[in-house]
C-alpha atoms as a PDB file:
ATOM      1  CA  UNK A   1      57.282 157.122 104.713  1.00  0.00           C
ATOM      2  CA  UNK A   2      60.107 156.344 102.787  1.00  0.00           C
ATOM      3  CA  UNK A   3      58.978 156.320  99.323  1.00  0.00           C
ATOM      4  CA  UNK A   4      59.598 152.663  99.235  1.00  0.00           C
ATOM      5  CA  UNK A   5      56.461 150.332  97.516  1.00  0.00           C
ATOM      6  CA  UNK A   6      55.655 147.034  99.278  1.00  0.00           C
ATOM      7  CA  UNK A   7      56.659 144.957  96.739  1.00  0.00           C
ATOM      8  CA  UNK A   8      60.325 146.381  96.698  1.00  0.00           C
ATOM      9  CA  UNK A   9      60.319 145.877 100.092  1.00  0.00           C
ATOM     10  CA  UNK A  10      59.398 142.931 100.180  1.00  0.00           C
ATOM     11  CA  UNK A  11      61.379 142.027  97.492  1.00  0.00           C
ATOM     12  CA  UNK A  12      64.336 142.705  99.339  1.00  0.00           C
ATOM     13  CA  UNK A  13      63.781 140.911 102.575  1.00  0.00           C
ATOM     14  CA  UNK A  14      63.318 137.902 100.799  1.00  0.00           C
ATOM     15  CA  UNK A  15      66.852 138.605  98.918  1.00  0.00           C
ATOM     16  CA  UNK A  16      68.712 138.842 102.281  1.00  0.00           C
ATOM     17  CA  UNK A  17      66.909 135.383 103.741  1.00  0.00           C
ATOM     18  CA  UNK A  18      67.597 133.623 100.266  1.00  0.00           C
ATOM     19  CA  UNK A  19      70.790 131.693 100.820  1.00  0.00           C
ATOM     20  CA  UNK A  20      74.052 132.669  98.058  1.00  0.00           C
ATOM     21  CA  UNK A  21      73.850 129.815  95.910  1.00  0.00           C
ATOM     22  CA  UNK A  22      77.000 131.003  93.842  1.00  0.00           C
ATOM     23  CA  UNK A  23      79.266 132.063  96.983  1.00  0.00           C
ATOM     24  CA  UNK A  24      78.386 128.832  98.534  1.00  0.00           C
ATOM     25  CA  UNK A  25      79.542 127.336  95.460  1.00  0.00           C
ATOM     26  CA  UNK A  26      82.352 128.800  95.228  1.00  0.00           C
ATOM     27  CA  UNK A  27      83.261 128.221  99.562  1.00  0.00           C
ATOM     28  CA  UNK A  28      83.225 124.222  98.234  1.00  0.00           C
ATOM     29  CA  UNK A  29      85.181 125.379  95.594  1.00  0.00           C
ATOM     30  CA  UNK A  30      87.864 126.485  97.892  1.00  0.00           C
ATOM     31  CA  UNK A  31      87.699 124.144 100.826  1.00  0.00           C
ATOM     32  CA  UNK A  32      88.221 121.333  98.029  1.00  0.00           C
ATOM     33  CA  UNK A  33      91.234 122.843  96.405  1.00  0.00           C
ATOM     34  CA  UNK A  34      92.491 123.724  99.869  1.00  0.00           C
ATOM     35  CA  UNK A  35      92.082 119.939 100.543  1.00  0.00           C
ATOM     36  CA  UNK A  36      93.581 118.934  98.110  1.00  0.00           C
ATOM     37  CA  UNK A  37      96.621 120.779  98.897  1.00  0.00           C
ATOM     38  CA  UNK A  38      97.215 119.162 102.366  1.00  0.00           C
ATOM     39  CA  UNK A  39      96.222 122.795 104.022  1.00  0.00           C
ATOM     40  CA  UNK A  40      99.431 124.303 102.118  1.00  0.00           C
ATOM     41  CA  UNK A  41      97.490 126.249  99.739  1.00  0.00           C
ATOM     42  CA  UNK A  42      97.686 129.856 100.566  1.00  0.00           C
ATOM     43  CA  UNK A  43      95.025 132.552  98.601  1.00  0.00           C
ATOM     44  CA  UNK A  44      97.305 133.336  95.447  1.00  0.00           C
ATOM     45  CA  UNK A  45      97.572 129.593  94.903  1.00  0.00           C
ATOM     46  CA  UNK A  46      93.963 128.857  94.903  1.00  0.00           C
ATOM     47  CA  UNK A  47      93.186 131.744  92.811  1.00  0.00           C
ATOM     48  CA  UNK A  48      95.219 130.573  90.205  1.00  0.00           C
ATOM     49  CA  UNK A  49      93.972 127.169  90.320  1.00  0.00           C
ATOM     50  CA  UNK A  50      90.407 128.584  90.045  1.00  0.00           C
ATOM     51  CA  UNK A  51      91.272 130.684  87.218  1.00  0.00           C
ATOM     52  CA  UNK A  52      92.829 127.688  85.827  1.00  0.00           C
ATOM     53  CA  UNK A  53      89.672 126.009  85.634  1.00  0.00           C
ATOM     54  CA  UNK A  54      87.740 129.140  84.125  1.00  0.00           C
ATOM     55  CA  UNK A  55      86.240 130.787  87.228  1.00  0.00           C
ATOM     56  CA  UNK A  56      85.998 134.725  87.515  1.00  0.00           C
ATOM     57  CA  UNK A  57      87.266 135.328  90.778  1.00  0.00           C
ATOM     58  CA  UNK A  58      89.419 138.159  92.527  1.00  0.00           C
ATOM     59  CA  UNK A  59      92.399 137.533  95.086  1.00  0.00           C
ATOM     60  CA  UNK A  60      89.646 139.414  97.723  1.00  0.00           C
ATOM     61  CA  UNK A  61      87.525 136.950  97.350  1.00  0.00           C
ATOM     62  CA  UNK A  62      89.303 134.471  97.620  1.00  0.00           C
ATOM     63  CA  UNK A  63      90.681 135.342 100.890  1.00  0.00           C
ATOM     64  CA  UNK A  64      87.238 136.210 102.438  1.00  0.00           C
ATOM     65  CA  UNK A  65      86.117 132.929 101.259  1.00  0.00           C
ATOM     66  CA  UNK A  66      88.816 131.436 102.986  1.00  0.00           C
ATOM     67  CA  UNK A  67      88.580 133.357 106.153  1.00  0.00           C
ATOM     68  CA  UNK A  68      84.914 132.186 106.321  1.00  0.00           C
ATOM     69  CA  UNK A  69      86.461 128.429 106.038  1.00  0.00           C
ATOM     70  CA  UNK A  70      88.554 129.254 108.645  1.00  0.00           C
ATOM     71  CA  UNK A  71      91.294 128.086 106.217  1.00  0.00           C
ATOM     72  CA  UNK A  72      94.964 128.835 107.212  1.00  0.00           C
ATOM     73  CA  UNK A  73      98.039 127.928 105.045  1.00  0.00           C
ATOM     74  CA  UNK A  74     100.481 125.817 106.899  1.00  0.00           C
ATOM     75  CA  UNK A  75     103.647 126.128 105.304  1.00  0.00           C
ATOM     76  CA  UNK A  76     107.062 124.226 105.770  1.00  0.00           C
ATOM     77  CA  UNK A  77     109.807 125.630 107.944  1.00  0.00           C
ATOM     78  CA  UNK A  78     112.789 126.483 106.394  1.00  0.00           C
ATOM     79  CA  UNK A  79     114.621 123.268 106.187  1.00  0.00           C
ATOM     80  CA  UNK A  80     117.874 123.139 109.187  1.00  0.00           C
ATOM     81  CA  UNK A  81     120.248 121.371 106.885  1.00  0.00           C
ATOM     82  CA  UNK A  82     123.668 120.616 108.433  1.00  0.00           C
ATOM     83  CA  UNK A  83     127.117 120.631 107.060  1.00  0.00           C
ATOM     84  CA  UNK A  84     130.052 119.681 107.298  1.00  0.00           C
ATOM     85  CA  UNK A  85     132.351 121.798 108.610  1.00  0.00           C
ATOM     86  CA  UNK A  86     135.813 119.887 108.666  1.00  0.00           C
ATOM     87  CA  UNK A  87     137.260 118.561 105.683  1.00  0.00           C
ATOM     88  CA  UNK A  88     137.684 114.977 105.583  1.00  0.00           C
ATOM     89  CA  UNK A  89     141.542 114.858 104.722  1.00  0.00           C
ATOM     90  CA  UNK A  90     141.642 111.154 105.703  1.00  0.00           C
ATOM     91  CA  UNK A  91     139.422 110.241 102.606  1.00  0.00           C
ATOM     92  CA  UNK A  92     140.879 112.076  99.664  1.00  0.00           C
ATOM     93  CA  UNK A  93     139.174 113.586  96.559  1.00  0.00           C
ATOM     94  CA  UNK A  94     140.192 110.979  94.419  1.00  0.00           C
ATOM     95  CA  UNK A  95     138.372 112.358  91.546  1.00  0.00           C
ATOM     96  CA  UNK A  96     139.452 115.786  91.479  1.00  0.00           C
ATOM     97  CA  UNK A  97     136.622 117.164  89.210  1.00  0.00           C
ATOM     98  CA  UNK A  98     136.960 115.019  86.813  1.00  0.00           C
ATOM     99  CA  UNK A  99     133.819 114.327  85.485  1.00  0.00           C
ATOM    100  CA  UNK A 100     134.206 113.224  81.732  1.00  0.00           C
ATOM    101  CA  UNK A 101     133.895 109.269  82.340  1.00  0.00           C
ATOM    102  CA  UNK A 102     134.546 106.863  79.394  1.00  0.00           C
ATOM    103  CA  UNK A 103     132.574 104.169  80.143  1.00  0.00           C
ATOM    104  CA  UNK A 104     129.505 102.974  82.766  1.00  0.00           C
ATOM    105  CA  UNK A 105     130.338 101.342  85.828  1.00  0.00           C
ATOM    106  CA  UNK A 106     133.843 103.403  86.458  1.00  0.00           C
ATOM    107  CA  UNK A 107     132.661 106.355  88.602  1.00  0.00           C
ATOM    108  CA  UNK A 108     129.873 106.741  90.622  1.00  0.00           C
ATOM    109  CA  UNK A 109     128.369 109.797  92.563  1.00  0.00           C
ATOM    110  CA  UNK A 110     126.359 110.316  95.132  1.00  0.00           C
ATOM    111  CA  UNK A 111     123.979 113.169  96.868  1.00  0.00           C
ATOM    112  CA  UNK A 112     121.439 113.571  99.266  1.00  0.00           C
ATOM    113  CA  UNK A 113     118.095 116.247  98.883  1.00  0.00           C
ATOM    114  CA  UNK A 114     115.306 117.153 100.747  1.00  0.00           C
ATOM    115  CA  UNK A 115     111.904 116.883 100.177  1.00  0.00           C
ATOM    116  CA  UNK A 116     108.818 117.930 102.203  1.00  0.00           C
ATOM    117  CA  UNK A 117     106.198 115.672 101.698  1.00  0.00           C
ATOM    118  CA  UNK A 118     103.241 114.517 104.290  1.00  0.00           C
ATOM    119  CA  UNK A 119     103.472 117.142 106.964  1.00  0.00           C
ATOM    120  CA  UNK A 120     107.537 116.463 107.370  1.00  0.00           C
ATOM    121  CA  UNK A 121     110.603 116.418 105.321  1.00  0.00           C
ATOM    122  CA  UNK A 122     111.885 113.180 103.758  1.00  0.00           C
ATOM    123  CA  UNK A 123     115.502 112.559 102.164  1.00  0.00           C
ATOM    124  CA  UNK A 124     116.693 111.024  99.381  1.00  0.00           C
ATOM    125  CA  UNK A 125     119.854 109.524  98.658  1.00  0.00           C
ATOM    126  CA  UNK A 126     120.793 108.976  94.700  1.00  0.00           C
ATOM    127  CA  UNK A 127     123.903 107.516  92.752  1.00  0.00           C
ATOM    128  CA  UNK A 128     124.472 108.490  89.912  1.00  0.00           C
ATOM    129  CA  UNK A 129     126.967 107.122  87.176  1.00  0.00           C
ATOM    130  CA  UNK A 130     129.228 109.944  85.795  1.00  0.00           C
ATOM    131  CA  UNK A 131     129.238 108.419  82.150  1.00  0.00           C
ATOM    132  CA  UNK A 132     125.757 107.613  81.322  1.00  0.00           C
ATOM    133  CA  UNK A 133     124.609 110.593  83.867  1.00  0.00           C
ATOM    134  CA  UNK A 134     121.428 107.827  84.903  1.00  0.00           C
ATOM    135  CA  UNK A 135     120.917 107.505  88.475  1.00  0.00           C
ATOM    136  CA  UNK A 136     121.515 103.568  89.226  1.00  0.00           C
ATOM    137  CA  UNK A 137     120.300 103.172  93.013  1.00  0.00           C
ATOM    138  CA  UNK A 138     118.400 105.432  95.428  1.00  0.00           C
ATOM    139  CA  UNK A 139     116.772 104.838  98.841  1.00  0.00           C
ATOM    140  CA  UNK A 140     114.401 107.111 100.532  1.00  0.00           C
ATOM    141  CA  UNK A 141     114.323 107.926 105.423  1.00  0.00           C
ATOM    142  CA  UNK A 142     113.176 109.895 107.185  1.00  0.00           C
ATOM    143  CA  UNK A 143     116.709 110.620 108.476  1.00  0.00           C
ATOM    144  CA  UNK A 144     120.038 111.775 106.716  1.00  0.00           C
ATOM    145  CA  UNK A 145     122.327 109.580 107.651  1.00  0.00           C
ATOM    146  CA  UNK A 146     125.300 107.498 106.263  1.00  0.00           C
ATOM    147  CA  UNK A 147     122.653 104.158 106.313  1.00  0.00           C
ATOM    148  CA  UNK A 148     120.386 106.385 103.738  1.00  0.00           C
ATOM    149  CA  UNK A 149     123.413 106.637 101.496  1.00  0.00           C
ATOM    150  CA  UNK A 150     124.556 103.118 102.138  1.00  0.00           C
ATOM    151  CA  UNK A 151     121.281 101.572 100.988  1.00  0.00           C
ATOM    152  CA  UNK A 152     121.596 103.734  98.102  1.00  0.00           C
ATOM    153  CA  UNK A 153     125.251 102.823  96.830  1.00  0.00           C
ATOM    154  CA  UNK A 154     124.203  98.816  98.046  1.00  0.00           C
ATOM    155  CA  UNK A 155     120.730  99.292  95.625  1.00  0.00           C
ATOM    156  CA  UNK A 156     123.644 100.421  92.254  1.00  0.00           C
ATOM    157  CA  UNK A 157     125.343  97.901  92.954  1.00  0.00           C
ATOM    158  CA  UNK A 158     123.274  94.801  93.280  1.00  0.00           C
ATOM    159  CA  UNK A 159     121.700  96.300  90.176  1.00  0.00           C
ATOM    160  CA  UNK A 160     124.485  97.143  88.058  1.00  0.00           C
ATOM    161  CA  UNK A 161     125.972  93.593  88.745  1.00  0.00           C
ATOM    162  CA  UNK A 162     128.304  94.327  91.414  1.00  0.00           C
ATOM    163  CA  UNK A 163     130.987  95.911  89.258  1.00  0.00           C
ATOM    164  CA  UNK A 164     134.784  95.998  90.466  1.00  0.00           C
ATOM    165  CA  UNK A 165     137.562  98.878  90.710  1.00  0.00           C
ATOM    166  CA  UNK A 166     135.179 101.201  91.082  1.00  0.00           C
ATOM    167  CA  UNK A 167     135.209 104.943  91.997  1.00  0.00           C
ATOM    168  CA  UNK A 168     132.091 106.323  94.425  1.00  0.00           C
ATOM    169  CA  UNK A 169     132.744 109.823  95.086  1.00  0.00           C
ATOM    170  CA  UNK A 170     130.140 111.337  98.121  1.00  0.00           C
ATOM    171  CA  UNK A 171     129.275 114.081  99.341  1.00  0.00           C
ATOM    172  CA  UNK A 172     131.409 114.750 102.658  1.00  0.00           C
ATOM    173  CA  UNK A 173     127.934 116.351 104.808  1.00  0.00           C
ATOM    174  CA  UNK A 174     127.340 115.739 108.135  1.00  0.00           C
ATOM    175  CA  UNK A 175     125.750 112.102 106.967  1.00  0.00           C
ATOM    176  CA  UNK A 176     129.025 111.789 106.220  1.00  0.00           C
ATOM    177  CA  UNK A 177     131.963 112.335 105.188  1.00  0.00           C
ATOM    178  CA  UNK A 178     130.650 108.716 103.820  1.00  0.00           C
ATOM    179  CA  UNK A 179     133.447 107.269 106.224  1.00  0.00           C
ATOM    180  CA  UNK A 180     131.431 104.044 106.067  1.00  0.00           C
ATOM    181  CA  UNK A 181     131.905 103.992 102.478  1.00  0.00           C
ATOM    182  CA  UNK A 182     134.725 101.915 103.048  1.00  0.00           C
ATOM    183  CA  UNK A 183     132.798  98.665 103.952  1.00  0.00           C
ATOM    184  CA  UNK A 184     132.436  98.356 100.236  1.00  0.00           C
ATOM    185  CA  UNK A 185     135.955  98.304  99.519  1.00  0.00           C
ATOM    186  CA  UNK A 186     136.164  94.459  99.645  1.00  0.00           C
ATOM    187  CA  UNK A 187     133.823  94.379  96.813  1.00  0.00           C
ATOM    188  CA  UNK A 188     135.426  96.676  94.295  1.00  0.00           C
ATOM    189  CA  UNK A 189     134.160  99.779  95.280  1.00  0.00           C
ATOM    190  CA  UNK A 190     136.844 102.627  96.388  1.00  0.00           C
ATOM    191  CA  UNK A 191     135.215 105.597  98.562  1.00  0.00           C
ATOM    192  CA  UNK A 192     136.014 108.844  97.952  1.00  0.00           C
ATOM    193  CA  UNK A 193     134.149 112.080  99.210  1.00  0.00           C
ATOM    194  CA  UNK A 194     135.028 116.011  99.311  1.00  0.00           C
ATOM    195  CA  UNK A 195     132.779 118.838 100.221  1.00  0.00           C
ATOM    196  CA  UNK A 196     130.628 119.886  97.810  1.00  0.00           C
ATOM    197  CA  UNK A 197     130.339 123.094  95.989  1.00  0.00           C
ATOM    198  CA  UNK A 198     127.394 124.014  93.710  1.00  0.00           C
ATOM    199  CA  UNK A 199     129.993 126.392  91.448  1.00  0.00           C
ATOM    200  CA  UNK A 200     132.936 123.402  91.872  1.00  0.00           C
ATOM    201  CA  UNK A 201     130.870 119.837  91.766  1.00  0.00           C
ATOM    202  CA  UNK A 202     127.474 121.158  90.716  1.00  0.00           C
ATOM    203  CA  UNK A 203     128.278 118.894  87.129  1.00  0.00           C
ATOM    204  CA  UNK A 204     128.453 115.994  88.769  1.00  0.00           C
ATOM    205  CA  UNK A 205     126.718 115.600  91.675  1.00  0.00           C
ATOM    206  CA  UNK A 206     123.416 117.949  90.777  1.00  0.00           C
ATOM    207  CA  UNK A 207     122.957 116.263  87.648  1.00  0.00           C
ATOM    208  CA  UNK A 208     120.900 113.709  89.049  1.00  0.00           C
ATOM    209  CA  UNK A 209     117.917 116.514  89.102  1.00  0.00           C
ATOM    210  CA  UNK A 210     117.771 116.168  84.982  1.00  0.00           C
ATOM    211  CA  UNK A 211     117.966 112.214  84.949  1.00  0.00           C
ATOM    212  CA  UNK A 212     115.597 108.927  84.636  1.00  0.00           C
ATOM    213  CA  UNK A 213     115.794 106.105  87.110  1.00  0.00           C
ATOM    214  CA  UNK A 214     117.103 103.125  85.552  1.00  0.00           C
ATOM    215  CA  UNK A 215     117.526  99.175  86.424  1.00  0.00           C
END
């Protein structure tokens, strides 16, 4: 009736029950690199990774697929960070910007960063030594508080063989104002912290982001 031979039609019922061999390929594809990600791998990320590894794919496709998976990206919330927001006048800024150190084991810096990692964010504490620029102790909490920056100035120092007269200048955050600093003072170690300001201490403190762990 419809012009149509038996054979074509035919043909093309058995097309439609024959399962997709290369979509369903591709749905593992997805669901594996989506995996892998921890569920934070949104549609633009996968496609690049496929295309990384040679496959001829869309963006389209790549969020049907997904949509068939029933795959959602769970991203991060943006990160509540807080500051300080008095100035710690009690604790002065001993080192007034000066970050040109002669030798190791003089002046020390510490930060604190964020990282997410495992469904939650983590922090991590470094010191760094002005001179060399190496970080020389770091610890790693769940929480930012002074004991994450305490384990991290205790770390330098047991490994840098507990030097004397000298300088640790902090970051005066919330976890902070490193007021407990001063525990360290009977061992050589003079606390000093100021608020810190990527355009003012960005040298000093933010270097740690372009250095090597060392012993």
């Amino acid at each position: 009736m419809f012009d149509v031979t038996r054979s074509c039609y035919y043909a093309q019922r058995l097309r439609r029950r024959s399962p997709d061999v290369e979509r369903l390929r591709l749905r593992s594809r997805v669901s594996e690199l989506f995996s892998q990600s921890r569920s934070a791998a949104g549609s633009r990320s996968i496609l690049s990774l496929m295309r990384e590894d040679g496959e001829q794919i869309g963006r389209f496709k790549v969020r049907s697929l997904m949509r068939e998976l029933d795959l959602v990206s769970k991203q991060p919330g943006s990160h509540a960070y807080k500051r300080a927001t008095v100035e710690r006048l009690d604790i002065p800024n001993t080192l007034n910007r000066e970050f040109d150190v002669p030798a190791p084991n003089q002046v020390w810096c510490g930060d604190i960063t964020y990282i997410w990692a495992q469904g939650k964010w983590h922090y991590l504490a470094v010191v760094l030594d002005l001179c060399t620029r190496r970080i020389v102790g770091w610890a790693l909490s769940e929480k930012p508080n002074a004991e994450l920056v305490i384990k991290a100035l205790d770390m330098a120092y047991e490994q840098r063989g507990r030097p004397s007269d000298l300088l640790f200048h902090s970051d005066q955050g919330s976890q902070g104002g490193f007021n407990r600093s001063s525990q360290h003072l009977d061992r050589g170690v003079y606390g000093t912290t100021r608020r810190m300001d990527a355009k003012i201490d960005g040298p000093g403190s933010d270097a740690f982001s372009r250095c090597t762990l060392t012993s």
